[in-house]
Protein backbone atom coordinates (compact mmCIF):
# COMPACT_ATOMS: atom_id res chain seq x y z
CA UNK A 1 28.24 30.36 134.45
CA UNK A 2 30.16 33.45 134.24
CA UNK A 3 32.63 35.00 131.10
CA UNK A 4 35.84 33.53 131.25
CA UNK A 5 38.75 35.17 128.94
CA UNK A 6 41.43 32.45 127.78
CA UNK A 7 44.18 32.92 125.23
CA UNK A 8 43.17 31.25 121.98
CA UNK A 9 44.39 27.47 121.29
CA UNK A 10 44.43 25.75 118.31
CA UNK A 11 40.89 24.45 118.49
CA UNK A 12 39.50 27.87 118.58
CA UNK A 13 40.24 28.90 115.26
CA UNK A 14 37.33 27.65 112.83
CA UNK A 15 34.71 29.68 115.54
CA UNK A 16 37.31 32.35 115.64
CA UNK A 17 37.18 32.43 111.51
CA UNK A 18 33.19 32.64 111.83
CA UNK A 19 33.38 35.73 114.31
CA UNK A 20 36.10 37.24 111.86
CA UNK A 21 33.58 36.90 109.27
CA UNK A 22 30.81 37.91 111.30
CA UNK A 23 32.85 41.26 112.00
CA UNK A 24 33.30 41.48 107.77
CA UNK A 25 29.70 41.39 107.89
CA UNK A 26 29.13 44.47 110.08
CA UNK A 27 31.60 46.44 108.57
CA UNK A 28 30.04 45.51 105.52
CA UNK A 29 32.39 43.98 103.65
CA UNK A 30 32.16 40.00 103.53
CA UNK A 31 33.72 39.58 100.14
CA UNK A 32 37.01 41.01 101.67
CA UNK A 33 37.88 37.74 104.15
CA UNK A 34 39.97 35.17 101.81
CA UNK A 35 42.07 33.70 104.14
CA UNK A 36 41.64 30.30 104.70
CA UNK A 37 41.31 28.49 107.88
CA UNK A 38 44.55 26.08 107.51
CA UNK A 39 46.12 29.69 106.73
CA UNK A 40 44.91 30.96 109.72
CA UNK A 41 45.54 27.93 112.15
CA UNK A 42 49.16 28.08 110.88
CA UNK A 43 49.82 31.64 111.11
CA UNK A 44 48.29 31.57 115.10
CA UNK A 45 49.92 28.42 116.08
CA UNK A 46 52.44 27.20 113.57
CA UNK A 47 55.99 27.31 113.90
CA UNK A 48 56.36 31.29 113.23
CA UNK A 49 53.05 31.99 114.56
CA UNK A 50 52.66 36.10 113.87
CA UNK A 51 49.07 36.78 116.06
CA UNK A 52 48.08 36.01 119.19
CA UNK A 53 44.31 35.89 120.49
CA UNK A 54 42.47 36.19 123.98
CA UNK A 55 38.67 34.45 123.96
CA UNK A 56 35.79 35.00 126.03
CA UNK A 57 33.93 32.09 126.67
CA UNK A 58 30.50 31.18 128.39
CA UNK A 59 28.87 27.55 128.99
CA UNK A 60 31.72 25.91 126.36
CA UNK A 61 30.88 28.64 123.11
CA UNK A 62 33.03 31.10 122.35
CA UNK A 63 31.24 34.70 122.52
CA UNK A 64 33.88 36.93 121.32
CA UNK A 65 37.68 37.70 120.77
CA UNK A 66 41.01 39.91 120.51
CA UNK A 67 43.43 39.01 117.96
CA UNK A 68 46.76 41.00 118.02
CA UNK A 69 50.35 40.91 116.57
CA UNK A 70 53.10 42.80 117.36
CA UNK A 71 54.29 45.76 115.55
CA UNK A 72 57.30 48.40 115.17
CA UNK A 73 56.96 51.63 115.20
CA UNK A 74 60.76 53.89 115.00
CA UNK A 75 59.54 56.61 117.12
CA UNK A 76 57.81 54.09 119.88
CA UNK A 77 58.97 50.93 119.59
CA UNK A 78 57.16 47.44 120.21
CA UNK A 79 53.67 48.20 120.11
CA UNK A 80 50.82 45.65 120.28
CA UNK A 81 47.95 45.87 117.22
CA UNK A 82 44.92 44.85 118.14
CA UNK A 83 43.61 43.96 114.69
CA UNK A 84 40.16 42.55 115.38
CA UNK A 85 37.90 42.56 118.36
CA UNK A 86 34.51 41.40 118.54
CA UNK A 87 31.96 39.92 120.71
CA UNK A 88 28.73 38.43 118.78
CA UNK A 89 25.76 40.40 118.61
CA UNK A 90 23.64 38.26 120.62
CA UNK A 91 25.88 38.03 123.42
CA UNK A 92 26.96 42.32 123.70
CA UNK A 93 25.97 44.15 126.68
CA UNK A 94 27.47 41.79 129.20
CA UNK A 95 30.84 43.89 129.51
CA UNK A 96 32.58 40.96 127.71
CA UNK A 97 34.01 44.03 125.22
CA UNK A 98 35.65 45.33 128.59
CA UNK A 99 37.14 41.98 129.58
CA UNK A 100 38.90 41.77 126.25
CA UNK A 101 40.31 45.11 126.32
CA UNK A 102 41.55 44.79 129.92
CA UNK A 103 43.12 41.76 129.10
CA UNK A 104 44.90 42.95 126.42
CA UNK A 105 46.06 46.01 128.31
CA UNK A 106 47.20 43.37 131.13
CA UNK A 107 49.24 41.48 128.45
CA UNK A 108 50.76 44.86 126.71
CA UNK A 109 52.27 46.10 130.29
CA UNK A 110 53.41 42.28 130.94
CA UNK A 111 54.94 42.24 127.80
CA UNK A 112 56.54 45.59 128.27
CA UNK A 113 54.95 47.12 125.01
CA UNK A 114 54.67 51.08 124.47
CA UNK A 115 50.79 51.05 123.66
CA UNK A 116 48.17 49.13 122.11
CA UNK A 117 47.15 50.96 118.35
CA UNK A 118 44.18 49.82 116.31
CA UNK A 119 41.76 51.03 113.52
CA UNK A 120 37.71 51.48 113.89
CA UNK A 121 35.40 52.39 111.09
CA UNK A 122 34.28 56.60 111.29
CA UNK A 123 30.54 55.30 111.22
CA UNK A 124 30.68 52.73 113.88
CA UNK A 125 29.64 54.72 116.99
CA UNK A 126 29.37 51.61 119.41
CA UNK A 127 32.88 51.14 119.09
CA UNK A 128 34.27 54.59 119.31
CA UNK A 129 32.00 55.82 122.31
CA UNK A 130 33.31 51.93 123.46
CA UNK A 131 36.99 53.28 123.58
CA UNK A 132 36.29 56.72 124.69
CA UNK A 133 35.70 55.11 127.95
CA UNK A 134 39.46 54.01 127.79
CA UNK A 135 40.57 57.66 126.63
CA UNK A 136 41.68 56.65 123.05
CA UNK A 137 43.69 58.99 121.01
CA UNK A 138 42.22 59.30 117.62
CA UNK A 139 44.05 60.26 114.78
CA UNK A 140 42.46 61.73 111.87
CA UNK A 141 45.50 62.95 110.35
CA UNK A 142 46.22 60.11 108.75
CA UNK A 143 44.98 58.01 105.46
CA UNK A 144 45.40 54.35 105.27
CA UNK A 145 47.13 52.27 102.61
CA UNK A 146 47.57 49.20 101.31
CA UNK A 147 48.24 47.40 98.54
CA UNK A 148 47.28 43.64 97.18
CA UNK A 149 50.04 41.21 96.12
C-alpha cells in the first residue's frame, strides 16, 4: 500500500505524542517533553486549537508527521512554523520526509502565507543536507531564547 499524507484528526494524537517523544529522543533530550496528551489533544483540536498537523500513513500506522502553527513576523507577516517533523526511524528512506514538506509548502501558498520558518539542531546533518535540497536559508546570526513560566 503506498504513503498517504492526511491532516491530523483527533485520534492521531497519542501516536503523534510517541513520535514527538521519539524526536526528544534523537535530539537527545527526553526529559524536556511535559506536555500532556489531554494538553495536546486540546490545543490541536479544541475550541482555540493553535497547531495544525499533516500525517503520513502506511497499512493503518502512522509513520511520521508535520506539526505547524502560525506565526507573525512585522517585517513578513503570516508565516507558517513548522515546529516538528519527523518520520520514524524504521520507516526513513521512503521519501515520506519529502511528502511532508511538499505538503506543507502546498498548504503555506493555499493559505497565502509569506514562508515556512523552522529550527534544526547544528549536529543533525540528515536534516540539514534534507532541506538543502529545498534551498533553505540558514541563519546563524541569530541565538535562541526562551524562558520557563
Amino acid at each position: 500500500m503506498p504513503i498517504s499524507i492526511r491532516r491530523a484528526v483527533k485520534e492521531d494524537c497519542s501516536r503523534l505524542l510517541d513520535l514527538v517523544k521519539e524526536l526528544a529522543l534523537y535530539e537527545k533530550a527526553p526529559q524536556e517533553v511535559t506536555v500532556t496528551l489531554d494538553h495536546f489533544i486540546d490545543s490541536g483540536f479544541g475550541s482555540n486549537p493553535v497547531w495544525w498537523s499533516f500525517v503520513a500513513e502506511e497499512d493503518g500506522v502512522i509513520l511520521g508527521f508535520a506539526l505547524y502553527y502560525i506565526r507573525y513576523s512585522t517585517w513578513k507577516g503570516q508565516r507558517m512554523y513548522l515546529e516538528d517533523i519527523l518520520v520514524t526511524e524504521h520507516a526513513r528512506g521512503k521519501g515520506i520526509g519529502k511528502l511532508l514538506f511538499d505538503e506543507l509548502i502546498e498548504e503555506a501558498k493555499e493559505k497565502k502565507l509569506s514562508g515556512i520558518v523552522w529550527q534544526v539542531l547544528d549536529w543533525n546533518e540528515p536534516a540539514i543536507n534534507f532541506y538543502k535540497k529545498y534551498n533553505a536559508n540558514f541563519d546563524a546570526g541569530w541565538i535562541n531564547c526562551s524562558i520557563n513560566i
